[in-house]
PDB file of N, CA and C in Angstrom:
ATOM      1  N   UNK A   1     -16.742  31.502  17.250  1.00  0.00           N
ATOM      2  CA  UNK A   1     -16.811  30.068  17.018  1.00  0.00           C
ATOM      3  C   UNK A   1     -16.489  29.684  15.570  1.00  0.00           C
ATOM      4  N   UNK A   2     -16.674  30.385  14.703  1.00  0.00           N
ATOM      5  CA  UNK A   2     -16.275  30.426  13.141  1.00  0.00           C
ATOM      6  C   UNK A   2     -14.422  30.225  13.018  1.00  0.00           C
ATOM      7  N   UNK A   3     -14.110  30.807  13.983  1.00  0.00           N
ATOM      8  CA  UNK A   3     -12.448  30.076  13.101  1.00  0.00           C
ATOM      9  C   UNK A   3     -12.202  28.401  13.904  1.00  0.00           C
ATOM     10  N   UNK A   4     -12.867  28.723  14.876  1.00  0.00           N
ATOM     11  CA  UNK A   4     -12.872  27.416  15.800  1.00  0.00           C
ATOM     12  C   UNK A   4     -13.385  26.276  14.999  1.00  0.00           C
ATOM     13  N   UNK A   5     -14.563  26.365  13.932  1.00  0.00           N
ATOM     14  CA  UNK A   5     -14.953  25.574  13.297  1.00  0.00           C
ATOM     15  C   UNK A   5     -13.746  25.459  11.693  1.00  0.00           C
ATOM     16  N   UNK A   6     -13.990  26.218  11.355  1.00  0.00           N
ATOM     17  CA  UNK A   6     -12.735  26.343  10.314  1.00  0.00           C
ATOM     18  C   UNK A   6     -11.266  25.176  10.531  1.00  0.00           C
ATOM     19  N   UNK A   7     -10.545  25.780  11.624  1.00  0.00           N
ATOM     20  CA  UNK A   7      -9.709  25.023  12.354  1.00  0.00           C
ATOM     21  C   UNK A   7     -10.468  23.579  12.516  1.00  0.00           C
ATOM     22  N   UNK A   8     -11.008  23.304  13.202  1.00  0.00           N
ATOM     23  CA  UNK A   8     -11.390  21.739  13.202  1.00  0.00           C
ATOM     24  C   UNK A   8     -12.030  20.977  11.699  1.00  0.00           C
ATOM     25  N   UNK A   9     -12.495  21.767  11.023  1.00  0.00           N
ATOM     26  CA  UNK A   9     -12.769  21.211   9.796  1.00  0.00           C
ATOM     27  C   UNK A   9     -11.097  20.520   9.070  1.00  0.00           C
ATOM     28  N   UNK A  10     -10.264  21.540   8.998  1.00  0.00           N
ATOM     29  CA  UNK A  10      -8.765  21.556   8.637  1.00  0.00           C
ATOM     30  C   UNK A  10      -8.253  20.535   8.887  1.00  0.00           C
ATOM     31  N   UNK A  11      -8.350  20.172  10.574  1.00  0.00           N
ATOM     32  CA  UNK A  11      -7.637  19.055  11.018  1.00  0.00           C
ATOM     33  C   UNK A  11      -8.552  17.554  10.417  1.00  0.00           C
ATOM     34  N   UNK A  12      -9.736  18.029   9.894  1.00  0.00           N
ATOM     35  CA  UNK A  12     -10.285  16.497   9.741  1.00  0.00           C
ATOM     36  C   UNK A  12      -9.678  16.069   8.624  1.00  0.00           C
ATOM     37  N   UNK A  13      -9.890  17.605   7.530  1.00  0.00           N
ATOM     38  CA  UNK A  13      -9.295  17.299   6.343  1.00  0.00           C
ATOM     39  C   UNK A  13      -7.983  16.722   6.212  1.00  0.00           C
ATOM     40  N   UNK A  14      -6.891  17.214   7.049  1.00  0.00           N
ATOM     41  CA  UNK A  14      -5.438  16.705   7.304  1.00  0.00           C
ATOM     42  C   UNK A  14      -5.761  14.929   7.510  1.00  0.00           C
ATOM     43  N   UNK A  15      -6.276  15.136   8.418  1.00  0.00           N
ATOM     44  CA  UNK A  15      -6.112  13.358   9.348  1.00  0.00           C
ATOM     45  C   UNK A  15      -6.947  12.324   7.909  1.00  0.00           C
ATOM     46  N   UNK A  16      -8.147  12.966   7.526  1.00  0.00           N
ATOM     47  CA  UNK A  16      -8.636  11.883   6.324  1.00  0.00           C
ATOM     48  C   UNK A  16      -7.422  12.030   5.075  1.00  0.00           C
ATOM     49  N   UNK A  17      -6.496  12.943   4.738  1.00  0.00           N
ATOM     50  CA  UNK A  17      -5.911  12.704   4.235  1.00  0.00           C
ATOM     51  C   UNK A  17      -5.036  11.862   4.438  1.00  0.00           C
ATOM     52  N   UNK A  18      -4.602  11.902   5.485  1.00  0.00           N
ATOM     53  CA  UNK A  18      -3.306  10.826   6.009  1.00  0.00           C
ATOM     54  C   UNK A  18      -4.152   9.438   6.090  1.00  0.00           C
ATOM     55  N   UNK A  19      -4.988   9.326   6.629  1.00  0.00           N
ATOM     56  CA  UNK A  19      -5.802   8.033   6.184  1.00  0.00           C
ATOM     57  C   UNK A  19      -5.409   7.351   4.807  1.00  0.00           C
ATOM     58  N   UNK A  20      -5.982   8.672   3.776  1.00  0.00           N
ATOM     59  CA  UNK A  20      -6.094   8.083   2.582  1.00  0.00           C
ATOM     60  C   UNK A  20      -4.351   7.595   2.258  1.00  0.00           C
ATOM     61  N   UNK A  21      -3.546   8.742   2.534  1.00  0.00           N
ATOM     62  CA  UNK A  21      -2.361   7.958   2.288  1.00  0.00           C
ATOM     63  C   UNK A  21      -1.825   6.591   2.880  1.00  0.00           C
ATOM     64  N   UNK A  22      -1.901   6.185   4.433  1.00  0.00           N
ATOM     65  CA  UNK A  22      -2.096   5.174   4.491  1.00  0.00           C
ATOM     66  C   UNK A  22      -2.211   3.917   3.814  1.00  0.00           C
ATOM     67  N   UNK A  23      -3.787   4.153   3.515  1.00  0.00           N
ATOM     68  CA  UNK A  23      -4.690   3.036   2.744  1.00  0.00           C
ATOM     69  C   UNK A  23      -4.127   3.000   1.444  1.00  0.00           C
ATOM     70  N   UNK A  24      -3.848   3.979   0.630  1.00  0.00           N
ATOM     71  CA  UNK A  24      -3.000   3.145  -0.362  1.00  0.00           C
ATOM     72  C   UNK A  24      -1.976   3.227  -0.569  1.00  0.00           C
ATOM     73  N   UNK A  25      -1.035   3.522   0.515  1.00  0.00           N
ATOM     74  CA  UNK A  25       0.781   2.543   1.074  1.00  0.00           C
ATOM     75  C   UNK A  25      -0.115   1.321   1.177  1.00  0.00           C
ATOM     76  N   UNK A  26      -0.998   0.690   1.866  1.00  0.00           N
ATOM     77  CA  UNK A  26      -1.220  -0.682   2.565  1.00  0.00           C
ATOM     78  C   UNK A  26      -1.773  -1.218   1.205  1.00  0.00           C
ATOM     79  N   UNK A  27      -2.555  -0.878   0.290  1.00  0.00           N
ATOM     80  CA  UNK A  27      -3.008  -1.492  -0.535  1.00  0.00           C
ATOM     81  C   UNK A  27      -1.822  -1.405  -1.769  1.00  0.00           C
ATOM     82  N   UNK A  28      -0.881  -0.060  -1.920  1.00  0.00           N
ATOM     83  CA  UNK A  28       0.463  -0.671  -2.856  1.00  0.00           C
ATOM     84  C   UNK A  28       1.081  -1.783  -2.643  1.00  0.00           C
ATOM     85  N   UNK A  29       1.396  -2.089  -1.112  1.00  0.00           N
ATOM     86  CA  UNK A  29       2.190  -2.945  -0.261  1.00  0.00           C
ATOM     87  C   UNK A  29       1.707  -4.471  -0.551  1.00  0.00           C
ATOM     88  N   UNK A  30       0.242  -4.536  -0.364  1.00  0.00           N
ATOM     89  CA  UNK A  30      -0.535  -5.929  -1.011  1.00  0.00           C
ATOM     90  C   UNK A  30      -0.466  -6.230  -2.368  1.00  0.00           C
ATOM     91  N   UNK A  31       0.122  -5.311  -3.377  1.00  0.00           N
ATOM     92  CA  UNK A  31       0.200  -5.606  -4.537  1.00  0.00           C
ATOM     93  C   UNK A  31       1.564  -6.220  -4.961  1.00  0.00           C
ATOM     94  N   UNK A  32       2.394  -5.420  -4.458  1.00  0.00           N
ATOM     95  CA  UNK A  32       3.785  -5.722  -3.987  1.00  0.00           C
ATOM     96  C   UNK A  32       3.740  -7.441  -4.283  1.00  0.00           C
ATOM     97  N   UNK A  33       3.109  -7.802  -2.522  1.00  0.00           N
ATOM     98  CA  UNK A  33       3.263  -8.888  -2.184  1.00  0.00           C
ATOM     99  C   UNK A  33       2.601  -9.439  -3.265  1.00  0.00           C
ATOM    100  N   UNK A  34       1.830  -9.760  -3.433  1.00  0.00           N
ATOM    101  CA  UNK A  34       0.763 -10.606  -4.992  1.00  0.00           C
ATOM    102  C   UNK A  34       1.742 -10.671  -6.143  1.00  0.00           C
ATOM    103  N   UNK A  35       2.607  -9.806  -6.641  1.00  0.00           N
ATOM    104  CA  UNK A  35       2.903 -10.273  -7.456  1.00  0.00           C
ATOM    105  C   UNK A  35       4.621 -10.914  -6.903  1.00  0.00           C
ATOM    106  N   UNK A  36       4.948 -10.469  -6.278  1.00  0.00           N
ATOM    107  CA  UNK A  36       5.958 -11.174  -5.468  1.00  0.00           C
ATOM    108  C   UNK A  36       5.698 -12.910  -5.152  1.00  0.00           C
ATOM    109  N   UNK A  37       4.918 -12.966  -4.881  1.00  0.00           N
ATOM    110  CA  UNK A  37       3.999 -14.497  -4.292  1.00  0.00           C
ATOM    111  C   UNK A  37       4.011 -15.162  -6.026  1.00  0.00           C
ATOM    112  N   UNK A  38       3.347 -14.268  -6.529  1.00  0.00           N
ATOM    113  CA  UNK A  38       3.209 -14.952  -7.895  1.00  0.00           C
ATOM    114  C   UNK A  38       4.603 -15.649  -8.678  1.00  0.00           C
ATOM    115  N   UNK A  39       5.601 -14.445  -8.308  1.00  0.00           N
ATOM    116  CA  UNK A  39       6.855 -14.696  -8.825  1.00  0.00           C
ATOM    117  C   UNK A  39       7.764 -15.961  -8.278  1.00  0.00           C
ATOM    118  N   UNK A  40       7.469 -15.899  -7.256  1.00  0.00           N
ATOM    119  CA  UNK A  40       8.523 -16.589  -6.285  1.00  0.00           C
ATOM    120  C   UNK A  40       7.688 -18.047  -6.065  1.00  0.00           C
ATOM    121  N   UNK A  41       6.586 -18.150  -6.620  1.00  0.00           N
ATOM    122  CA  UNK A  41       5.573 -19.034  -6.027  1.00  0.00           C
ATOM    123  C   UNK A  41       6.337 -20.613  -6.089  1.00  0.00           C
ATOM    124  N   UNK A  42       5.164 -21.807  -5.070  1.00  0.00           N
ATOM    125  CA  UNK A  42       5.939 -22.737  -4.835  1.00  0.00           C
ATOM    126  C   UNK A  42       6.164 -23.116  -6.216  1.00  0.00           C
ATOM    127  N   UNK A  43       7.092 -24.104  -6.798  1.00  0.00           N
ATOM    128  CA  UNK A  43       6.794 -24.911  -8.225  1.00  0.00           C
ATOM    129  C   UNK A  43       8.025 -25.889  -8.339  1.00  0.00           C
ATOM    130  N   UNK A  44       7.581 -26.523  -8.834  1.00  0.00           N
ATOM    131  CA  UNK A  44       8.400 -28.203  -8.727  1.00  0.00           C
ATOM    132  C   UNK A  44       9.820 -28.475  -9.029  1.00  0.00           C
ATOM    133  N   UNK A  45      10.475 -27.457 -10.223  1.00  0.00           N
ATOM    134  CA  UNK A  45      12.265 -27.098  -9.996  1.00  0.00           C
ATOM    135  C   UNK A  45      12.306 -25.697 -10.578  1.00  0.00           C
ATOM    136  N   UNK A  46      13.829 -25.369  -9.658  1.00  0.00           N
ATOM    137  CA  UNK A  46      13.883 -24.215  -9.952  1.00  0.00           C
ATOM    138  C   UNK A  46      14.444 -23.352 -11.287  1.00  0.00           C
ATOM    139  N   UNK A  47      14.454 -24.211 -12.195  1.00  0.00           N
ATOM    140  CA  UNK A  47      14.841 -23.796 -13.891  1.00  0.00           C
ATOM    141  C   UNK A  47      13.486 -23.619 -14.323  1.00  0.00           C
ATOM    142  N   UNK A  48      11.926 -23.570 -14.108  1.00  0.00           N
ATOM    143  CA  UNK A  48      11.293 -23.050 -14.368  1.00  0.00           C
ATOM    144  C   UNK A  48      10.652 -21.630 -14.009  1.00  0.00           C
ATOM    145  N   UNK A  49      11.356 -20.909 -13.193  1.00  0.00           N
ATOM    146  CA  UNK A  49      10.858 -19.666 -12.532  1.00  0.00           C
ATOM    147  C   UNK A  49      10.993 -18.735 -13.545  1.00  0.00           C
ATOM    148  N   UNK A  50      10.298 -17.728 -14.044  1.00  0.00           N
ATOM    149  CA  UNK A  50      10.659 -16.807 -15.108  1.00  0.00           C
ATOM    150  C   UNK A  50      11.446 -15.790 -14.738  1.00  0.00           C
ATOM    151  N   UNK A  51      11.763 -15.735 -13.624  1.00  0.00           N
ATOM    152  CA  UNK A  51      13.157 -15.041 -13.054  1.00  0.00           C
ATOM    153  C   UNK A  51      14.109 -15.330 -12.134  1.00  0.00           C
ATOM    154  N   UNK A  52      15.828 -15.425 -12.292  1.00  0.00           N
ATOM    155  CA  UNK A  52      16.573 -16.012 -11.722  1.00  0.00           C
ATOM    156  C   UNK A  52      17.528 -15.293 -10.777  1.00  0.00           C
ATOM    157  N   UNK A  53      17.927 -15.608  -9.262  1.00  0.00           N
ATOM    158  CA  UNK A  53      18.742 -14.723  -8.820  1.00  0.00           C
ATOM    159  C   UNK A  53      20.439 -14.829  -9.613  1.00  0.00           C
ATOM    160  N   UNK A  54      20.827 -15.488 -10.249  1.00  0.00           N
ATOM    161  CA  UNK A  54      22.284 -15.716 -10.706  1.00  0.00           C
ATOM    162  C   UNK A  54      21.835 -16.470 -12.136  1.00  0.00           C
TER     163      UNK A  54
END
């Protein structure tokens, strides 16, 4: 029962890892957007945006 446990310990460790990667792709991804939102945000003409496509 000892490698049986071994082995399943392994796979938890694998899967919480992939979790963790996950969670912060999803939480890079929200940062992304935030400052994207910030950039692009609504505002009254477009010669004030601090960055321009052309």
């Amino acid at each position: 029962y000892v490698a049986q446990l071994i082995q399943i310990e392994s796979d938890l460790e694998a899967a919480n890892d992939q979790i963790m990667l996950f969670s912060a792709s999803a939480a890079g991804l929200w940062a992304v957007n935030v400052i994207h939102a910030f950039i692009s945000g609504p505002k009254d003409s477009f010669s004030s945006l601090p960055v321009s496509l052309a």
